[in-house]
N, C-alpha and C. Protein backbone atom coordinates (compact mmCIF):
# COMPACT_ATOMS: atom_id res chain seq x y z
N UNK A 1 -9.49 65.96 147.31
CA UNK A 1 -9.10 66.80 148.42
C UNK A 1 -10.02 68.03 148.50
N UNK A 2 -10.67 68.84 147.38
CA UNK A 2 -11.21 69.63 147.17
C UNK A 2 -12.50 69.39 147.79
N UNK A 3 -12.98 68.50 147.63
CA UNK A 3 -14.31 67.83 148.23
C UNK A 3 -14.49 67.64 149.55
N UNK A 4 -13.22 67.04 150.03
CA UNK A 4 -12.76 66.64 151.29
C UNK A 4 -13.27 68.00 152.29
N UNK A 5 -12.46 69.23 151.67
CA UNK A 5 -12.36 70.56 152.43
C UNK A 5 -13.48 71.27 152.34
N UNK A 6 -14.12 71.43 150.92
CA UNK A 6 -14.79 72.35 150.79
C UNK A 6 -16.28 71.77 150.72
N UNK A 7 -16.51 70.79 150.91
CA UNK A 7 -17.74 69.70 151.05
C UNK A 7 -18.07 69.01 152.80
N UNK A 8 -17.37 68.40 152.47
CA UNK A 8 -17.44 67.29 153.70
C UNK A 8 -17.08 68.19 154.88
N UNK A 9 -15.99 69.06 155.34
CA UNK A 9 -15.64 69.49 156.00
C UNK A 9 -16.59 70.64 156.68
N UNK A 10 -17.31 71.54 155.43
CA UNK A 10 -18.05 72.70 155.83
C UNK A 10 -19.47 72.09 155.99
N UNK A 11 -19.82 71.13 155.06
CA UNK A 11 -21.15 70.47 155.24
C UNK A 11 -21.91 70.47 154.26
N UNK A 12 -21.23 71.16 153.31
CA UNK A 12 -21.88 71.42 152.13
C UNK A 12 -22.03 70.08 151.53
N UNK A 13 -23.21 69.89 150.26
CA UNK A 13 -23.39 68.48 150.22
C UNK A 13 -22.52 68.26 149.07
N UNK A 14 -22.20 66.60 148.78
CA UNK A 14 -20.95 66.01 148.22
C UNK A 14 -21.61 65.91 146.57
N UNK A 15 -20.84 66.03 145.96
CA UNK A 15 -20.76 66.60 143.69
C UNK A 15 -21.77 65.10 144.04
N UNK A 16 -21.13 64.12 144.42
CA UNK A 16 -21.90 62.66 144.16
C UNK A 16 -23.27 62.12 144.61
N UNK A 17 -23.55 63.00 145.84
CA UNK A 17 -24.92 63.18 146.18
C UNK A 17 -26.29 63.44 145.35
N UNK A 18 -25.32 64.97 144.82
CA UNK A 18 -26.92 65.93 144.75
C UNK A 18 -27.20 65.07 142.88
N UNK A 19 -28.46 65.01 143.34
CA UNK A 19 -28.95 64.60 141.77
C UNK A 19 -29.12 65.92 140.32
N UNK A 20 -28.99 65.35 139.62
CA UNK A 20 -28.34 66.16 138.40
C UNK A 20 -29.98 67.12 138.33
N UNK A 21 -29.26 68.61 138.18
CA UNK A 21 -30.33 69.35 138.19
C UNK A 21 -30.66 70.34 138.88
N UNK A 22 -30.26 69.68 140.33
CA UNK A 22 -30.39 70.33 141.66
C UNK A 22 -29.22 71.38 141.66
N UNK A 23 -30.12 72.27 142.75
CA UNK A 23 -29.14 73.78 143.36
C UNK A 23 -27.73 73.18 143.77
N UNK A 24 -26.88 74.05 143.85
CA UNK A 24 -25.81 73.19 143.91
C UNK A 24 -25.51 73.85 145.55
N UNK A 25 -25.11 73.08 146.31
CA UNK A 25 -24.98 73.69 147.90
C UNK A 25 -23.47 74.09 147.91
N UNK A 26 -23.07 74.72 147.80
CA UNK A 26 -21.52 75.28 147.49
C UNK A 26 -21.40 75.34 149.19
N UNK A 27 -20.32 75.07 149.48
CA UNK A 27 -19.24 75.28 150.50
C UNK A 27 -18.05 76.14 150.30
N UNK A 28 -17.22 76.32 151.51
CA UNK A 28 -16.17 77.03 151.60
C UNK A 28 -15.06 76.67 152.46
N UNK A 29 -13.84 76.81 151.89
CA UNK A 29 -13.22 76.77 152.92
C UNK A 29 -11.76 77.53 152.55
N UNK A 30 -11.54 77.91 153.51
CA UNK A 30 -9.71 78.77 153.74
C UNK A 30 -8.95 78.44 154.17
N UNK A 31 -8.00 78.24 153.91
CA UNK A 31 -6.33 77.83 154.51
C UNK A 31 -5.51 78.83 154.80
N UNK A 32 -5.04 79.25 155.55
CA UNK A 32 -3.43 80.55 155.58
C UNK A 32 -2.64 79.56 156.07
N UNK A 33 -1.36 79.91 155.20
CA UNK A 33 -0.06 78.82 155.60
C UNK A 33 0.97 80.33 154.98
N UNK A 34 1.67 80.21 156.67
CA UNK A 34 2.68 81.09 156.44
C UNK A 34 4.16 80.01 155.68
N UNK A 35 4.41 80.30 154.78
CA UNK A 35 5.38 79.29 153.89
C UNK A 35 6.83 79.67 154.68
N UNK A 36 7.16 80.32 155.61
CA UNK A 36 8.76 81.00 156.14
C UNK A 36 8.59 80.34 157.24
N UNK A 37 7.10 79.84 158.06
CA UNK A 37 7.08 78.89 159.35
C UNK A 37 7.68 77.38 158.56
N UNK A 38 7.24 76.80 157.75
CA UNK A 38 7.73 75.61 157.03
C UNK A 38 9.21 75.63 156.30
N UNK A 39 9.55 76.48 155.53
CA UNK A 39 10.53 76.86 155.17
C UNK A 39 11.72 77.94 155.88
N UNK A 40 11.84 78.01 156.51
CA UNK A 40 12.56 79.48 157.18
C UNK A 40 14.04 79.91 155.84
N UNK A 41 14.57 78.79 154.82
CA UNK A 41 15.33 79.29 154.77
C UNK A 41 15.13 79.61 153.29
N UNK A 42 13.74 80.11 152.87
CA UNK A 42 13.67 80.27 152.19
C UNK A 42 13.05 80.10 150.52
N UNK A 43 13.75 78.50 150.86
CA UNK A 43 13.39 77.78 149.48
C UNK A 43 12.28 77.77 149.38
N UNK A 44 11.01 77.61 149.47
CA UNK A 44 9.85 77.83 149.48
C UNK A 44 9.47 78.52 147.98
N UNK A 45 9.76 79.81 148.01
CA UNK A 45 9.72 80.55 146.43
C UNK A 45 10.46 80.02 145.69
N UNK A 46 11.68 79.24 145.90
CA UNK A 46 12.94 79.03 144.80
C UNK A 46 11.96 77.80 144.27
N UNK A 47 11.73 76.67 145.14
CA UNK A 47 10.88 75.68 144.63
C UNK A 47 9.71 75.81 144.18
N UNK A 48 8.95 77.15 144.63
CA UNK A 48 7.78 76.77 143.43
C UNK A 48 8.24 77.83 141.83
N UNK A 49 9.36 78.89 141.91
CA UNK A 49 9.66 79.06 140.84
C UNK A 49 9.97 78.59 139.56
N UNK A 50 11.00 77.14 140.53
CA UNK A 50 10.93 75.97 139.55
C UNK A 50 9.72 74.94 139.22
N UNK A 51 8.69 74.86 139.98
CA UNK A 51 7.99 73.98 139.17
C UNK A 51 7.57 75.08 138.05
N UNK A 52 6.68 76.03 138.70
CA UNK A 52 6.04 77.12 137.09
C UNK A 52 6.61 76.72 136.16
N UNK A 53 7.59 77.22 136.31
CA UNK A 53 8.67 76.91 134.67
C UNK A 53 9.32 75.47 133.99
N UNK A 54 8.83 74.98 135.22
CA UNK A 54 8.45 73.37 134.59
C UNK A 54 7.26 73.60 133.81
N UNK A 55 6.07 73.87 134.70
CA UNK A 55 5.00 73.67 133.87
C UNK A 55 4.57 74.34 132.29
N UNK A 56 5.66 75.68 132.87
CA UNK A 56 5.81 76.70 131.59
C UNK A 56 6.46 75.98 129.95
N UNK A 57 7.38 74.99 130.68
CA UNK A 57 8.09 74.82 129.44
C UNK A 57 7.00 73.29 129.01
N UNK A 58 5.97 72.78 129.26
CA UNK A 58 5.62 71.92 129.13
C UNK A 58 4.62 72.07 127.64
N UNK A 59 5.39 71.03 126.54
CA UNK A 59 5.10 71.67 125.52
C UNK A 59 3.04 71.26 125.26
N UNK A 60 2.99 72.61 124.44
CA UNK A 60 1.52 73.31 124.42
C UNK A 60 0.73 71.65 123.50
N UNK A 61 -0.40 72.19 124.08
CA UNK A 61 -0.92 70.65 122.80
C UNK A 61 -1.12 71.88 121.48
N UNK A 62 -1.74 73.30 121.35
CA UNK A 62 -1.36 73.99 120.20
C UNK A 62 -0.34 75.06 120.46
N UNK A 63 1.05 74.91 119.42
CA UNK A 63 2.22 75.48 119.01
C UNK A 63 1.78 76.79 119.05
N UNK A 64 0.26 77.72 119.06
CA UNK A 64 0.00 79.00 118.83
C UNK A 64 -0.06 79.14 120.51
N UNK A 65 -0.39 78.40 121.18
CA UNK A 65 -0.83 78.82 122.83
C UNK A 65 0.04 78.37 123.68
N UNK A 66 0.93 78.83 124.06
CA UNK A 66 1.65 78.40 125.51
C UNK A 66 1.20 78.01 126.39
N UNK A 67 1.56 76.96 127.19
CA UNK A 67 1.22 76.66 128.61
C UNK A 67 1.40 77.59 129.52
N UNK A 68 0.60 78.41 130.07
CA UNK A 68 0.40 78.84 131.37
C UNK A 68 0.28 78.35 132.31
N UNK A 69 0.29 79.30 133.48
CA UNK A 69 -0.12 79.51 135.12
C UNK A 69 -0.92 80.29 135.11
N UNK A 70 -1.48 80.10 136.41
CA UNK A 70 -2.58 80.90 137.26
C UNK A 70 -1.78 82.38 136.89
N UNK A 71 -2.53 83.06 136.63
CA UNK A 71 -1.57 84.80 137.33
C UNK A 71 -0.68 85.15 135.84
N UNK A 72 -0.59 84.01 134.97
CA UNK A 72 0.54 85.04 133.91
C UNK A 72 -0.29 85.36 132.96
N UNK A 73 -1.43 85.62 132.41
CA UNK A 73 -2.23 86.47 131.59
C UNK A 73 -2.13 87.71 132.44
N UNK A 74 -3.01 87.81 133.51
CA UNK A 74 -2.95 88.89 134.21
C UNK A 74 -1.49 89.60 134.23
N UNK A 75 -0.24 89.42 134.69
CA UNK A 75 0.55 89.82 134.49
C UNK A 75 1.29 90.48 133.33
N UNK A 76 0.89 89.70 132.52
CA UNK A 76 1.25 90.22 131.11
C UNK A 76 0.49 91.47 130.36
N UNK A 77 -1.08 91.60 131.05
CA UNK A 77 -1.76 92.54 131.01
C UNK A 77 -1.28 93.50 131.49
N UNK A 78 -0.96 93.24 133.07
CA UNK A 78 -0.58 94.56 134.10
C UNK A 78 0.67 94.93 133.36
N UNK A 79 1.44 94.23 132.68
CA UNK A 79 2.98 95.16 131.86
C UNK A 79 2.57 96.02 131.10
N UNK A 80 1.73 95.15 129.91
CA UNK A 80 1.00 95.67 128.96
C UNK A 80 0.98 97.06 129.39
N UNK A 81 0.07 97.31 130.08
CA UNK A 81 -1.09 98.77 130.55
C UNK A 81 0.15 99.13 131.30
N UNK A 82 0.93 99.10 132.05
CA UNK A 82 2.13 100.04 132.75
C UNK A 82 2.75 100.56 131.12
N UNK A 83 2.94 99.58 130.50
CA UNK A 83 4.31 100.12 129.26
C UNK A 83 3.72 101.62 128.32
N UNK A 84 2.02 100.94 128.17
CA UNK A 84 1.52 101.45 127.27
C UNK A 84 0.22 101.83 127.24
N UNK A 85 -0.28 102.20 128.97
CA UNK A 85 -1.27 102.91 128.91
C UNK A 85 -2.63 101.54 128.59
N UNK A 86 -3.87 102.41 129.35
CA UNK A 86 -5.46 101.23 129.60
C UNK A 86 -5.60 101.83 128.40
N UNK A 87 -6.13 100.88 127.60
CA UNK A 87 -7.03 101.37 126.11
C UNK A 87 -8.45 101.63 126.81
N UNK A 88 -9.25 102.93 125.87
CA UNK A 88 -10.47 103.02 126.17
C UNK A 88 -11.07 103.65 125.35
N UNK A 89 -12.67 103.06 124.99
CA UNK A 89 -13.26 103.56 123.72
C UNK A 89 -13.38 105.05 123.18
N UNK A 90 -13.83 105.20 122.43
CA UNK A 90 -13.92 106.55 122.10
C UNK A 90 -15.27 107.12 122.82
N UNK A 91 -16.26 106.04 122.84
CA UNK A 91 -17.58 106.56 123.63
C UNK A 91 -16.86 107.04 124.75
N UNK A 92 -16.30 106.90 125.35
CA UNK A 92 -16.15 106.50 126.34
C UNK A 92 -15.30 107.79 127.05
N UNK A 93 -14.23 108.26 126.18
CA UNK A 93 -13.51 109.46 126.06
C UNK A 93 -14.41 110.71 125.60
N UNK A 94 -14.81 110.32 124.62
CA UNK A 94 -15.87 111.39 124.43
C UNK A 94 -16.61 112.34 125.74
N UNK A 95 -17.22 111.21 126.75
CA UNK A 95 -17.73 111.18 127.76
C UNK A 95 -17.38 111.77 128.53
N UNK A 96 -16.10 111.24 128.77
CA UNK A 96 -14.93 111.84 129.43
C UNK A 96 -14.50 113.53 129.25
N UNK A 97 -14.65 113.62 128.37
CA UNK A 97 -14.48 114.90 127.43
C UNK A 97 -14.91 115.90 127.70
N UNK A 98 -16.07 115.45 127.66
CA UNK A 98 -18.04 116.72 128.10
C UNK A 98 -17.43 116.67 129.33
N UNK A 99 -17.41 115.87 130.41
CA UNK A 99 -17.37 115.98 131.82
C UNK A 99 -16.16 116.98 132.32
N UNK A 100 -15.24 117.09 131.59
CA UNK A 100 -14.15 117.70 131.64
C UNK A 100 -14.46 118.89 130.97
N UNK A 101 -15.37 119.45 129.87
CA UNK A 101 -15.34 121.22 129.82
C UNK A 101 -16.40 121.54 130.69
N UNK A 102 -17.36 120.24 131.45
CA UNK A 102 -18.18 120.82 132.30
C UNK A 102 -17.76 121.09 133.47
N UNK A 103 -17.06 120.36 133.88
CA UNK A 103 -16.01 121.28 135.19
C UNK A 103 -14.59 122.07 134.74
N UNK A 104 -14.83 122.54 133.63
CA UNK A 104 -13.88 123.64 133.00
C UNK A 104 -12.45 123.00 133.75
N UNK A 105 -12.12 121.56 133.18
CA UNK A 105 -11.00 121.12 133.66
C UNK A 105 -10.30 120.90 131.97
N UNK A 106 -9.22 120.66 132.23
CA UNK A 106 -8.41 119.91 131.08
C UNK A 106 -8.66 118.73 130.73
N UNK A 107 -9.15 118.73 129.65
CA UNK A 107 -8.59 117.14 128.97
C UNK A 107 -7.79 116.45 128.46
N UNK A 108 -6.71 115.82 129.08
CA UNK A 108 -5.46 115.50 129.04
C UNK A 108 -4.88 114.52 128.02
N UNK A 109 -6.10 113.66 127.68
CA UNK A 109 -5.83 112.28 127.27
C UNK A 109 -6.41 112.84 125.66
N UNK A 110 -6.69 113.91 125.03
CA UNK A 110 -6.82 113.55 123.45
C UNK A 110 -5.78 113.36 122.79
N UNK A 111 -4.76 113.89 123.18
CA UNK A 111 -3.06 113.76 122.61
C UNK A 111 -2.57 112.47 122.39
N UNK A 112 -3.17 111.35 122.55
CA UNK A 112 -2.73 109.92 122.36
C UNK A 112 -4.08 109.45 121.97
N UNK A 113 -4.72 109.95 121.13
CA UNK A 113 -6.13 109.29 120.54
C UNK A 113 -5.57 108.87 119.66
N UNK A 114 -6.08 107.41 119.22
CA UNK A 114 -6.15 106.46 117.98
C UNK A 114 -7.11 107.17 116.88
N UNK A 115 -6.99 106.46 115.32
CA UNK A 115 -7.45 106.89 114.32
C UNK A 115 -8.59 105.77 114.82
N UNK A 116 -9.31 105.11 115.44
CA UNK A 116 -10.56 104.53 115.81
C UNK A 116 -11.11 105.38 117.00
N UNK A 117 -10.70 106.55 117.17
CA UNK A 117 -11.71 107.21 118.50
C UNK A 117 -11.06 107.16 119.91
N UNK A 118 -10.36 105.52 119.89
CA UNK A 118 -9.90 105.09 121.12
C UNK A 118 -8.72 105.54 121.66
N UNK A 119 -7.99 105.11 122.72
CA UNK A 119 -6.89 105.79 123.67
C UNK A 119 -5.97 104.86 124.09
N UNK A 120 -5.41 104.94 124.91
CA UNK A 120 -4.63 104.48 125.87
C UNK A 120 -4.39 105.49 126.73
N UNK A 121 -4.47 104.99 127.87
CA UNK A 121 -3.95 106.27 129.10
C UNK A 121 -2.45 105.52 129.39
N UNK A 122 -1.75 107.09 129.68
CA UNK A 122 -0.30 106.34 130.34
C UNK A 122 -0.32 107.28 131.59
């Protein structure tokens, strides 16, 4: 289907064509599907909530790595950094630092420095 749309459709040439080696002619293509025109009453989110967590509970081939989705690393990041602040090096703060007595501003963020230099902002 991928081929179908983003090959054949735009014109771009087909994976089975181009000989091994060659530039690869990438295509494109976009879909918008309002899901409340197909669904109005809703189910739409309820049903794909349940597959995720189908796929979620689908056991890992390694016991250390869970099966994911698209989007739940990222998410788990974005909690991460809300709960507990972006980590950032010490170069980096340092930097931060100079720039801040050079516009005779405050530097806010040494009060949560790590014993490695580094930070977290909250």
């Amino acid at each position: 289907m991928v081929q179908i749309l983003s090959a054949a459709l735009s014109g771009a040439d087909l994976a089975a064509r181009r000989p091994p080696g060659a530039p690869e002619d990438i295509g494109h293509f976009l879909l918008a599907l309002d899901p409340s025109v197909l669904r109005p009453d809703g189910g739409y989110l309820d049903d794909v909530d349940e597959l995720l967590d189908t796929l979620r509970e689908t056991p890992p081939v390694d016991a250390e790595a869970p099966v994911v989705v698209a989007g739940d690393r990222e998410r788990r990041h974005r909690e991460e950094r809300a709960e507990h602040g972006v980590p950032l090096p010490g170069s980096l703060l340092r930097k931060l630092e100079a720039v801040c007595e050079r516009a005779r501003v405050p530097f806010l963020l040494d009060a949560s420095r790590s014993a490695d230099g580094g930070t977290t902002t909250s």
